[in-house]
C-alpha atoms as a PDB file:
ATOM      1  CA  UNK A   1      35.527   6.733 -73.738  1.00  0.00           C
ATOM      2  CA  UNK A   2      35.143   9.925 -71.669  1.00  0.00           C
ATOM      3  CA  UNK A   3      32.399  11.699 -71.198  1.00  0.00           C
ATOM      4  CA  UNK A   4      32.315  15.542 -72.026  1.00  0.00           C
ATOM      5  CA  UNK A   5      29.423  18.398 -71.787  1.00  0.00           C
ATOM      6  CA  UNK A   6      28.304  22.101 -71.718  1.00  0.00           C
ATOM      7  CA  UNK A   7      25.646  23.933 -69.673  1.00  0.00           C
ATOM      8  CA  UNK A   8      23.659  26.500 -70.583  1.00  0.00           C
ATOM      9  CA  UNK A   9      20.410  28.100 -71.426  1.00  0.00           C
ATOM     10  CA  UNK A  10      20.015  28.649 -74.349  1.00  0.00           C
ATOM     11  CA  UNK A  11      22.623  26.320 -75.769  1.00  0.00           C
ATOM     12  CA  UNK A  12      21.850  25.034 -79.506  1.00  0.00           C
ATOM     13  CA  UNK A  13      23.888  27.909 -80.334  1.00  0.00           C
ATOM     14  CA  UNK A  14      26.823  26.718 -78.522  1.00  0.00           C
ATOM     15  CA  UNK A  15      30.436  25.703 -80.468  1.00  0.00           C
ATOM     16  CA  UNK A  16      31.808  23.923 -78.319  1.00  0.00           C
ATOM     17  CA  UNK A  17      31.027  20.070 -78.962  1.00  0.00           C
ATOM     18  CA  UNK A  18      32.452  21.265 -82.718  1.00  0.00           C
ATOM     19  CA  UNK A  19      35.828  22.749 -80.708  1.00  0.00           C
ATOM     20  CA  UNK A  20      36.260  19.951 -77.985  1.00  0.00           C
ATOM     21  CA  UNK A  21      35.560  16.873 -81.452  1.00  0.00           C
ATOM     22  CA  UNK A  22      38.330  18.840 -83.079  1.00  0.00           C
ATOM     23  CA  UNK A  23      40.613  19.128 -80.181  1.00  0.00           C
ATOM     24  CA  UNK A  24      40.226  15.267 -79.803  1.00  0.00           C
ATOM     25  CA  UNK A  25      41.182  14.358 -83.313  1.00  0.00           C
ATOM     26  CA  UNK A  26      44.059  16.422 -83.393  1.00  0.00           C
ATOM     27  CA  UNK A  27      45.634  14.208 -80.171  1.00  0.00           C
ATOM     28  CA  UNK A  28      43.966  11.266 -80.520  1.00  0.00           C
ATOM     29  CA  UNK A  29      41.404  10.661 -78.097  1.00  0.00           C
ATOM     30  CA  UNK A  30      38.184   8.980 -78.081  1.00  0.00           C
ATOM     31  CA  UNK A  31      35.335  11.529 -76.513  1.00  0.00           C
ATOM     32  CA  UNK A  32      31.832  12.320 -76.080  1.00  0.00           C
ATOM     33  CA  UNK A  33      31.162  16.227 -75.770  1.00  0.00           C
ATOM     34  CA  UNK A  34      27.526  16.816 -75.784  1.00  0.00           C
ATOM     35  CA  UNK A  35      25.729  20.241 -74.641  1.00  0.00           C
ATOM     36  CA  UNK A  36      22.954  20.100 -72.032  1.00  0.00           C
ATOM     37  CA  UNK A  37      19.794  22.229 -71.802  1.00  0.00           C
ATOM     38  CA  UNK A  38      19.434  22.966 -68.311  1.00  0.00           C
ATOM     39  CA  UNK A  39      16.526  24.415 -66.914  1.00  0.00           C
ATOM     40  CA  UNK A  40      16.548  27.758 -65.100  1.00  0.00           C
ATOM     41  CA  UNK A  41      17.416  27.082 -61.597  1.00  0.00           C
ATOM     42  CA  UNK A  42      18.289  23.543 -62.180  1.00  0.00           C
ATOM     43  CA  UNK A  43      21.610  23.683 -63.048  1.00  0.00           C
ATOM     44  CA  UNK A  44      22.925  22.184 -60.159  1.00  0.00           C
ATOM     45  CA  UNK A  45      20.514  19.089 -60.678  1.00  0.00           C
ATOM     46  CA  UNK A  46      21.217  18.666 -63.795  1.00  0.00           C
ATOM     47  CA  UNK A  47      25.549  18.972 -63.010  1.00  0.00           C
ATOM     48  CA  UNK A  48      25.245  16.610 -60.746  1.00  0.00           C
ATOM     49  CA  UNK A  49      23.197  13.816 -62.231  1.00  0.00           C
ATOM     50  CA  UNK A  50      26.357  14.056 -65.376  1.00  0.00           C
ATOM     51  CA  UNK A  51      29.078  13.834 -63.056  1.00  0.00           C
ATOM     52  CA  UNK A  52      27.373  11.091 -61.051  1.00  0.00           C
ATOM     53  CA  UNK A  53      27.795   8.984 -64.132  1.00  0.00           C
ATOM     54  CA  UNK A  54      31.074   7.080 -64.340  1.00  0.00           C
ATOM     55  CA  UNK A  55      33.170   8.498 -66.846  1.00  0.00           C
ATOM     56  CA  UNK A  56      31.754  11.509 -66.850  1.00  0.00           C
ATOM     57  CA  UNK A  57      34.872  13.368 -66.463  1.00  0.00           C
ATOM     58  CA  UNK A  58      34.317  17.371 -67.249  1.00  0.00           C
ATOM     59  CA  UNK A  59      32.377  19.916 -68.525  1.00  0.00           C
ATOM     60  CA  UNK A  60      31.958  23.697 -69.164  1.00  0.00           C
ATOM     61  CA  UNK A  61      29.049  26.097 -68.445  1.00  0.00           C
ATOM     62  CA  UNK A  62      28.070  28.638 -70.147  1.00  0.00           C
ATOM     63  CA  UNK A  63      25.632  31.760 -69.343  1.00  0.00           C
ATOM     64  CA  UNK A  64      23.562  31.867 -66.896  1.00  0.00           C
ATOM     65  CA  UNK A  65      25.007  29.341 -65.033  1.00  0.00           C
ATOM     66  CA  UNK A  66      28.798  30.427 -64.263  1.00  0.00           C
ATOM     67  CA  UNK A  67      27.749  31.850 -60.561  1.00  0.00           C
ATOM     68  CA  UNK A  68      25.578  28.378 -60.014  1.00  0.00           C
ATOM     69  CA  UNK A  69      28.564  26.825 -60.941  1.00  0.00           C
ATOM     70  CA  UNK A  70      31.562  28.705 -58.845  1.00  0.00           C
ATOM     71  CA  UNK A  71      28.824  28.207 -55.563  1.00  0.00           C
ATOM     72  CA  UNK A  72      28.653  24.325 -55.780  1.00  0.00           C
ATOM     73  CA  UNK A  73      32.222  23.410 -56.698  1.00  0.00           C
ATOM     74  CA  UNK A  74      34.740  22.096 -53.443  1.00  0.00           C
ATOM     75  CA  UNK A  75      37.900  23.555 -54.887  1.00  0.00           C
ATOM     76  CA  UNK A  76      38.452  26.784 -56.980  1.00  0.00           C
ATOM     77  CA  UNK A  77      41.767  27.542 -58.958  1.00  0.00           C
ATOM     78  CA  UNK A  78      42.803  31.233 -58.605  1.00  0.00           C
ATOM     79  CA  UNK A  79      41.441  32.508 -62.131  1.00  0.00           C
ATOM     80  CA  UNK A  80      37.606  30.728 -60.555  1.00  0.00           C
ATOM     81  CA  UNK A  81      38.193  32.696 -57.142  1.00  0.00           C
ATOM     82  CA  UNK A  82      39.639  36.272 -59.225  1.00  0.00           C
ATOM     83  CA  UNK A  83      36.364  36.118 -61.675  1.00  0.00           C
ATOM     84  CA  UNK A  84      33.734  34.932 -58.948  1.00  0.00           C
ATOM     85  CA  UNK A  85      32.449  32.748 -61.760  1.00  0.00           C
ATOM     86  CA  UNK A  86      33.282  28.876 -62.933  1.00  0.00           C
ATOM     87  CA  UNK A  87      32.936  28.382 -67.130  1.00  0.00           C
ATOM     88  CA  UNK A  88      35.155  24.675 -66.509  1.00  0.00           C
ATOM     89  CA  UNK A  89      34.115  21.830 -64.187  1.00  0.00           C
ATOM     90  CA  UNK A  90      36.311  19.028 -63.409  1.00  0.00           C
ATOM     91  CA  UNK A  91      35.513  15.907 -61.332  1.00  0.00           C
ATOM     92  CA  UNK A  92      38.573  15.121 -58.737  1.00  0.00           C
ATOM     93  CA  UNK A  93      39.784  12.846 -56.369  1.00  0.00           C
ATOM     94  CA  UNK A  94      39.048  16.250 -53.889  1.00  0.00           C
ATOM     95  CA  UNK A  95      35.562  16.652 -55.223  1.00  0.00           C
ATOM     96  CA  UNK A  96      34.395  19.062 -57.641  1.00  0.00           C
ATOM     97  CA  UNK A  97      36.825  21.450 -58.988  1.00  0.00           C
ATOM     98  CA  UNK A  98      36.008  24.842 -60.710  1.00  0.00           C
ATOM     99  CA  UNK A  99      38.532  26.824 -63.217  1.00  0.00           C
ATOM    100  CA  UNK A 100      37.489  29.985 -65.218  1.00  0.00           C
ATOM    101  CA  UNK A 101      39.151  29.836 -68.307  1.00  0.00           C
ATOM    102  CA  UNK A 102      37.947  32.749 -69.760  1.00  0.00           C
ATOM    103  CA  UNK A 103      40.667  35.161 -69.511  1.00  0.00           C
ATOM    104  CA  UNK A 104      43.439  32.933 -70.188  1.00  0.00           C
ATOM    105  CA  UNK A 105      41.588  32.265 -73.497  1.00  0.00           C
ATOM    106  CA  UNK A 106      41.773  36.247 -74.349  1.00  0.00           C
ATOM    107  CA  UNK A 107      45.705  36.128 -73.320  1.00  0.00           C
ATOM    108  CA  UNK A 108      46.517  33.062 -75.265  1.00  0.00           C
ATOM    109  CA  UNK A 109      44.657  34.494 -78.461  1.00  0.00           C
ATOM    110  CA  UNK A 110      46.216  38.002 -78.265  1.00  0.00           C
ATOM    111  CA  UNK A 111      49.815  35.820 -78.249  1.00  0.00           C
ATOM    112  CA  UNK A 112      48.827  34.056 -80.780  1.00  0.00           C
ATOM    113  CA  UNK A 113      48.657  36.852 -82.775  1.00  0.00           C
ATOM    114  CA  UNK A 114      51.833  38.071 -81.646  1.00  0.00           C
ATOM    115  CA  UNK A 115      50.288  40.977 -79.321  1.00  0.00           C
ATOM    116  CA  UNK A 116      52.791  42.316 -76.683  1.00  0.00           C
ATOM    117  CA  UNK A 117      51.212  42.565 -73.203  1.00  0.00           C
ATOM    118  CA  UNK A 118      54.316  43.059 -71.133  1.00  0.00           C
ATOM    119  CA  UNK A 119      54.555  46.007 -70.030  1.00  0.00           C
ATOM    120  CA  UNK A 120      51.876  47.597 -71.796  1.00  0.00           C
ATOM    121  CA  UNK A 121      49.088  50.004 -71.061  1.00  0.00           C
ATOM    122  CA  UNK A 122      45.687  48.280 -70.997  1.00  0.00           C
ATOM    123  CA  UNK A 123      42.423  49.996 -71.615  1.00  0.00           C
ATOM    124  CA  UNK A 124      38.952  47.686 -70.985  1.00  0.00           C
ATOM    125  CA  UNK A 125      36.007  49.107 -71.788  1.00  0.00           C
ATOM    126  CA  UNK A 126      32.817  47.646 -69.568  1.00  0.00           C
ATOM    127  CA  UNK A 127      32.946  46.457 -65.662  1.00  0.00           C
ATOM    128  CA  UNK A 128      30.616  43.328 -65.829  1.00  0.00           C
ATOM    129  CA  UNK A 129      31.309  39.823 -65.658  1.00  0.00           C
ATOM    130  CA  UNK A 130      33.284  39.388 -68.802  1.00  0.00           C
ATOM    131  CA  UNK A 131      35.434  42.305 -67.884  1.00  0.00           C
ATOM    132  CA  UNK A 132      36.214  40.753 -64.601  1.00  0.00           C
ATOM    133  CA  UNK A 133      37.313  37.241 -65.677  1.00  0.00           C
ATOM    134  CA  UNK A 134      40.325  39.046 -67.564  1.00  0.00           C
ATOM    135  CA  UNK A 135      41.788  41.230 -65.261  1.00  0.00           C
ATOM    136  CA  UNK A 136      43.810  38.818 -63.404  1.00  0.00           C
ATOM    137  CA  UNK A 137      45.200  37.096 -66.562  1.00  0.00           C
ATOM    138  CA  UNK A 138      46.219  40.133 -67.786  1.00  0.00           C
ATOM    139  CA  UNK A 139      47.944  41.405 -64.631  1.00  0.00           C
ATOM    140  CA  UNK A 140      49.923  37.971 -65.297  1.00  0.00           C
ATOM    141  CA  UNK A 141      51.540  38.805 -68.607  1.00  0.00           C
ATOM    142  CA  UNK A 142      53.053  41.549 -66.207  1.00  0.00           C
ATOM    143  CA  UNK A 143      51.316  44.708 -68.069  1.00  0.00           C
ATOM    144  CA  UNK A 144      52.365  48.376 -66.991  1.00  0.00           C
ATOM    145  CA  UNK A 145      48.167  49.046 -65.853  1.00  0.00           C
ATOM    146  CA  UNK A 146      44.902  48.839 -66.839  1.00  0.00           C
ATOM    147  CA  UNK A 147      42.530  51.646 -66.831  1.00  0.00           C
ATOM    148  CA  UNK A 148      38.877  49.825 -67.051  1.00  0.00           C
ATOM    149  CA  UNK A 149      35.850  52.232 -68.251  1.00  0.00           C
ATOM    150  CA  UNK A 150      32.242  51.847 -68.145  1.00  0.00           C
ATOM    151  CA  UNK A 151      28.931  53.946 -68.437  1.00  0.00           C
ATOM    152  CA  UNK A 152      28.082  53.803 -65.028  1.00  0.00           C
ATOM    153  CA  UNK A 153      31.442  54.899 -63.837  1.00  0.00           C
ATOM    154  CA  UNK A 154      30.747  53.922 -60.027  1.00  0.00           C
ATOM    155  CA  UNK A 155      30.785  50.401 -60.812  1.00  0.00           C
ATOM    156  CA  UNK A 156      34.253  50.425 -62.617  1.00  0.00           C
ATOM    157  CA  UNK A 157      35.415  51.879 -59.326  1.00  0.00           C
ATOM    158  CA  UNK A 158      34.014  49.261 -57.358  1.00  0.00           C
ATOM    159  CA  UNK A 159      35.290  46.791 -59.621  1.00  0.00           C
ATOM    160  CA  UNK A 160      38.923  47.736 -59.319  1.00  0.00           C
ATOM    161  CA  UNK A 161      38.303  47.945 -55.348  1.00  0.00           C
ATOM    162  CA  UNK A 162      37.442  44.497 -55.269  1.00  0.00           C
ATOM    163  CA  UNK A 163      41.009  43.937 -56.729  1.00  0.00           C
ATOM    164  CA  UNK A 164      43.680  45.974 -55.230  1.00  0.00           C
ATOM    165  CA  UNK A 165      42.896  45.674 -51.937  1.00  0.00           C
ATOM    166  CA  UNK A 166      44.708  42.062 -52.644  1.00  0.00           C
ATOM    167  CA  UNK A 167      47.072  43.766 -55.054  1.00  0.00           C
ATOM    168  CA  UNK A 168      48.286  46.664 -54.044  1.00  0.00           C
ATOM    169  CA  UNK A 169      50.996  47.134 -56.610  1.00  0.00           C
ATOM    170  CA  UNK A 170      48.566  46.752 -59.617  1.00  0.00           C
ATOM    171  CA  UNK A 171      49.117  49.803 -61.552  1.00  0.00           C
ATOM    172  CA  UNK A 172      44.610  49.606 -61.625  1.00  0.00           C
ATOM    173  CA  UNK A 173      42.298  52.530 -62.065  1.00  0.00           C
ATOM    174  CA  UNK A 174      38.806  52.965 -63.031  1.00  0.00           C
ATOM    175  CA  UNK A 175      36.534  55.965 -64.672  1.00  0.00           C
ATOM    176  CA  UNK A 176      33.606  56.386 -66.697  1.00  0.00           C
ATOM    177  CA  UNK A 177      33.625  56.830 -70.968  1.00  0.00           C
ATOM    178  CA  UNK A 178      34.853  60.392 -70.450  1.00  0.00           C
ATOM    179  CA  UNK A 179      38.012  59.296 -68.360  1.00  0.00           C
ATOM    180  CA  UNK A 180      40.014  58.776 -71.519  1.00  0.00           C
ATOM    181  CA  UNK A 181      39.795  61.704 -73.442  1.00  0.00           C
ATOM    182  CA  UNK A 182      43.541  62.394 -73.309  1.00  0.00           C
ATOM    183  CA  UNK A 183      45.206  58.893 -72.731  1.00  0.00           C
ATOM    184  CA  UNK A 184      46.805  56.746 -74.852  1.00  0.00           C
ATOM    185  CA  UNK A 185      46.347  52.879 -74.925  1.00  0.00           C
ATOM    186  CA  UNK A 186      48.365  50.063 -76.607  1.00  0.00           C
ATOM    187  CA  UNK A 187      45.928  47.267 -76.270  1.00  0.00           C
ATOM    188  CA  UNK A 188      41.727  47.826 -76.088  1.00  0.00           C
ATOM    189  CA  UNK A 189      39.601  45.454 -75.344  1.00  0.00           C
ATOM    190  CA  UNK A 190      35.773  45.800 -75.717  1.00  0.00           C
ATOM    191  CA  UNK A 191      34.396  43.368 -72.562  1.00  0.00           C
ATOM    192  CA  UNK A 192      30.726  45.273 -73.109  1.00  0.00           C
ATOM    193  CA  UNK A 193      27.645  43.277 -75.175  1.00  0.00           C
ATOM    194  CA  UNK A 194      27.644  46.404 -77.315  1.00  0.00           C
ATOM    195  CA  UNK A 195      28.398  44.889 -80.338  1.00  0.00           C
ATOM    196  CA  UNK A 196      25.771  42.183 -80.261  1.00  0.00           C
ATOM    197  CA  UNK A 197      22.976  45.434 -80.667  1.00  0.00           C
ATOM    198  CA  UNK A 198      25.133  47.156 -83.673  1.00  0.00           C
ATOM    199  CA  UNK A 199      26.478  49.866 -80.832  1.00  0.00           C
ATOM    200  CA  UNK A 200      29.985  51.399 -80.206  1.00  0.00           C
ATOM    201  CA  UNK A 201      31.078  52.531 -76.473  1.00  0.00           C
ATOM    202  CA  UNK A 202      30.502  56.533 -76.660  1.00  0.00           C
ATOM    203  CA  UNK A 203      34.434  57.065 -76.252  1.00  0.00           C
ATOM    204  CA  UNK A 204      36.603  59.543 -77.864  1.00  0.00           C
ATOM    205  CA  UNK A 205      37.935  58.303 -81.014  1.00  0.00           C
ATOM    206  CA  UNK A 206      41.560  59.013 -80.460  1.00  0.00           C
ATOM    207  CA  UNK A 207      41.579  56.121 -78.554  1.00  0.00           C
ATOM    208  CA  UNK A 208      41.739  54.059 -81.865  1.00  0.00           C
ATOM    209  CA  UNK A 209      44.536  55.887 -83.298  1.00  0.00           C
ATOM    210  CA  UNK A 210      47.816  55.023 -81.606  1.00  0.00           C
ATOM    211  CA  UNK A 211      47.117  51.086 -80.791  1.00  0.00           C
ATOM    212  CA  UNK A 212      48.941  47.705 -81.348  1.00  0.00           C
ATOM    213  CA  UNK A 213      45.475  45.841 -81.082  1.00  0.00           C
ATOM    214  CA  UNK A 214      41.677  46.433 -80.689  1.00  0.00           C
ATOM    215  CA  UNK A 215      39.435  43.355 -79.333  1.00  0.00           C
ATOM    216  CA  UNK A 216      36.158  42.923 -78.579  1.00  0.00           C
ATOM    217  CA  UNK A 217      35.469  39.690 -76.903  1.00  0.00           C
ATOM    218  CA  UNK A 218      31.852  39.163 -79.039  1.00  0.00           C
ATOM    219  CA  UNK A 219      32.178  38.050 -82.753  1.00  0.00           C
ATOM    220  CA  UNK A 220      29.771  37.400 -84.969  1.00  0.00           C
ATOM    221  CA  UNK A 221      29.954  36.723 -88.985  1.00  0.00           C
ATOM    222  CA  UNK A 222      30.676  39.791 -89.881  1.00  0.00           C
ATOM    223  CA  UNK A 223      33.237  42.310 -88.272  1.00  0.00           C
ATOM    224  CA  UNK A 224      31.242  44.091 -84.885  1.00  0.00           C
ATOM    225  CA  UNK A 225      30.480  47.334 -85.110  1.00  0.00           C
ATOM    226  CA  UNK A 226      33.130  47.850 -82.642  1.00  0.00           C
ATOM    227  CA  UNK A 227      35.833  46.849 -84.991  1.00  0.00           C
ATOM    228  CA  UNK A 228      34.095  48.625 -88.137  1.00  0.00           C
ATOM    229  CA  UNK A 229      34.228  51.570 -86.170  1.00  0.00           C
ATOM    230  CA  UNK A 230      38.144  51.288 -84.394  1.00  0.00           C
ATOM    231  CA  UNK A 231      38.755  50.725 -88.220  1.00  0.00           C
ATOM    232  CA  UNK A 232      37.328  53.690 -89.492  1.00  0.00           C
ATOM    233  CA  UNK A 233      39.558  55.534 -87.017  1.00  0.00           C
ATOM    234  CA  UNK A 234      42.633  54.111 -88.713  1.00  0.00           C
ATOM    235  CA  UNK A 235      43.218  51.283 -86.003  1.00  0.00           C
ATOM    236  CA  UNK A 236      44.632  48.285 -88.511  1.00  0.00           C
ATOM    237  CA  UNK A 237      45.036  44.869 -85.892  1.00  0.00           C
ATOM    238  CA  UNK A 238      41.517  44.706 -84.929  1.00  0.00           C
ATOM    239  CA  UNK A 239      40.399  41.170 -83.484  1.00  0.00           C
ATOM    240  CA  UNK A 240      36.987  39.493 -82.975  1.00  0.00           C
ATOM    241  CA  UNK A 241      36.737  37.353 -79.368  1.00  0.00           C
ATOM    242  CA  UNK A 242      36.226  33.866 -81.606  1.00  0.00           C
ATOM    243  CA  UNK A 243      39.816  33.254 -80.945  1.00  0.00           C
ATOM    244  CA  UNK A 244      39.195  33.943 -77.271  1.00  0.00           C
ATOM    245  CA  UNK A 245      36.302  31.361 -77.694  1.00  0.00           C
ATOM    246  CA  UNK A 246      38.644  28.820 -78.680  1.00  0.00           C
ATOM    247  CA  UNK A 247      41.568  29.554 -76.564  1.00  0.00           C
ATOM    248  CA  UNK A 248      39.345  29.053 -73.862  1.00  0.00           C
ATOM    249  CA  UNK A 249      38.304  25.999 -74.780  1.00  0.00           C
ATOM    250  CA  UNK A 250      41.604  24.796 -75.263  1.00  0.00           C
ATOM    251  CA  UNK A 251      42.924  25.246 -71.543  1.00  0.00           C
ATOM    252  CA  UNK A 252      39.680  23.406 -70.305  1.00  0.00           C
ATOM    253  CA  UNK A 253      40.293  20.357 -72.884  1.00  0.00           C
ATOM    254  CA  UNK A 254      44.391  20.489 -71.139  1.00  0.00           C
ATOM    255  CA  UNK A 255      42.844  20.700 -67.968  1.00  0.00           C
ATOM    256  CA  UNK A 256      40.327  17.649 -68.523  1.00  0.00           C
ATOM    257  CA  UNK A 257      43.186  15.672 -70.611  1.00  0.00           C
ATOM    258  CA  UNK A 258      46.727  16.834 -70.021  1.00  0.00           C
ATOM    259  CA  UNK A 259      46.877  17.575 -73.696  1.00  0.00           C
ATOM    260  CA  UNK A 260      47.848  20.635 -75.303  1.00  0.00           C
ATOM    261  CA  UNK A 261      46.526  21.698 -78.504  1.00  0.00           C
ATOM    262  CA  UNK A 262      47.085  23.624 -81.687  1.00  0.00           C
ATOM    263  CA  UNK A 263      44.341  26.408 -81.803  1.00  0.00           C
ATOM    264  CA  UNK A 264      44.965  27.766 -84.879  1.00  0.00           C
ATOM    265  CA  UNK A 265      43.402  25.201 -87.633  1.00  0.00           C
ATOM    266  CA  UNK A 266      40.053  24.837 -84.684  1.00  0.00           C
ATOM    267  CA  UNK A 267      39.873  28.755 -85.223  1.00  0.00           C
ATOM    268  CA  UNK A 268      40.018  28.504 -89.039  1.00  0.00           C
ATOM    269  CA  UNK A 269      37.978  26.090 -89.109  1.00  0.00           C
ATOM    270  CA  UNK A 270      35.081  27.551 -87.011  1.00  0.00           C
ATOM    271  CA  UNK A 271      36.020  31.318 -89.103  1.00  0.00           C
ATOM    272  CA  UNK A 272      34.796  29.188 -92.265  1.00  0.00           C
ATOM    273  CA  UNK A 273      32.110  28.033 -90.574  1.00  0.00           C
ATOM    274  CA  UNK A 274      30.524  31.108 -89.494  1.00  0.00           C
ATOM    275  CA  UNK A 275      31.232  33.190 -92.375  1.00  0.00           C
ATOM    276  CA  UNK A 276      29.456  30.337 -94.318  1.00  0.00           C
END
């Protein structure tokens, strides 16, 4: 048996033991994914009394405990160091080892639904942490640029600093909501918490018109008002980030196990589930 968790506070809310079960009984494995309460400022505590355990082999974090979790880890992959945040713990013969899987979940959804990213133009709309984790990722699938927006415009600008400095031949610019009134995009992505208050990023609605794909990285049971709104504009391929939740997921569990696994029946699944 191995030994499997999640972090967080809150974290009753949490899908992943559901995922990780599902994972294991499409490959065969024998697991134990639980999720963990921990207290405010005891994350670390409570991370390493499970990993202490024998066994006890991995486990992901969750808010607000991905910064707790990038500081106490010995090694960091590149997507861990890029996003300045850990969501997947592994225990290794080298110590601790931290991965951000976050925005290889968003890339391995959007190619699951048969979204082109090479050499497209990408538009992300918010500069916070969930913006952050997918600019790398995306920069992977070798995309033409990414223009990244936000309300407080100096921010996206000091976002995209903290990147090209490294990468200087990232096609990477920044600007606030009214940087985009003329541009065309072939791929949005909504990385803002928006959605989760019934709002839509004050953009100009052309923006919807001429796209392969519209994402926002939330979901909930019924379409955001993000989506509702990019399809009111005539936008047609809009996505919800539940497939990003579970493509996530997925490269931790082939992290933790070596095993690849199908997404797709896990994402049905869960779309059931939530839509009751």
């Amino acid at each position: 048996m191995q030994y499997f968790a999640v972090f967080g506070n809150p974290i009753a809310q949490s899908k992943s033991p559901a995922i990780h079960q599902m994972f294991a009984q499409q490959v065969k494995l024998n697991i134990d994914y639980r999720a963990i309460l921990a207290p405010i400022g005891g994350f670390e505590t409570s991370a390493a009394e499970f990993f202490a355990q024998p066994h006890h082999i991995g486990a992901n974090v969750t808010m607000p405990f991905k910064h707790d979790a990038f500081s106490m880890c010995d090694v960091l992959t590149n997507e861990a160091k890029s996003a300045q945040a850990v969501n997947t713990l592994f225990k290794t013969a080298e110590g601790l080892l931290g991965h951000n899987t976050d925005g290889l979940g968003l890339v391995q959804d959007l190619i699951r639904q048969q979204v082109t990213l090479k050499g497209q133009r990408i538009l992300v709309i918010g500069a916070g942490g969930a913006a952050k984790g997918i600019i790398a990722p995306l920069f992977a699938q070798d995309i033409h640029s990414l223009h990244i927006i936000n309300r407080n415009e100096q921010r996206a600008k000091e976002l995209v600093a903290q990147f090209v400095s490294g990468q200087p031949n990232w096609k990477f610019t920044a600007g606030g909501f009214d940087s985009v009134k003329h541009d065309q995009y072939d791929v949005v992505i909504n990385a803002t918490s928006l959605s989760m208050n019934g709002e839509v990023p004050d953009i100009s609605n052309h923006i919807y018109e001429e796209t392969t794909c519209i994402y926002d990285m939330v979901y909930r049971k019924e379409p955001t008002a993000f989506l509702k709104h990019a399809h009111q504009q005539g936008s047609r391929n809009v996505s919800d980030g539940l497939g990003m939740l579970v493509g996530q997921a997925a490269k931790s569990f082939e992290l933790w196990t070596g095993q690849v696994v199908n997404t797709t029946p896990v994402l049905e699944t869960l779309r059931k589930q939530i839509q009751g």
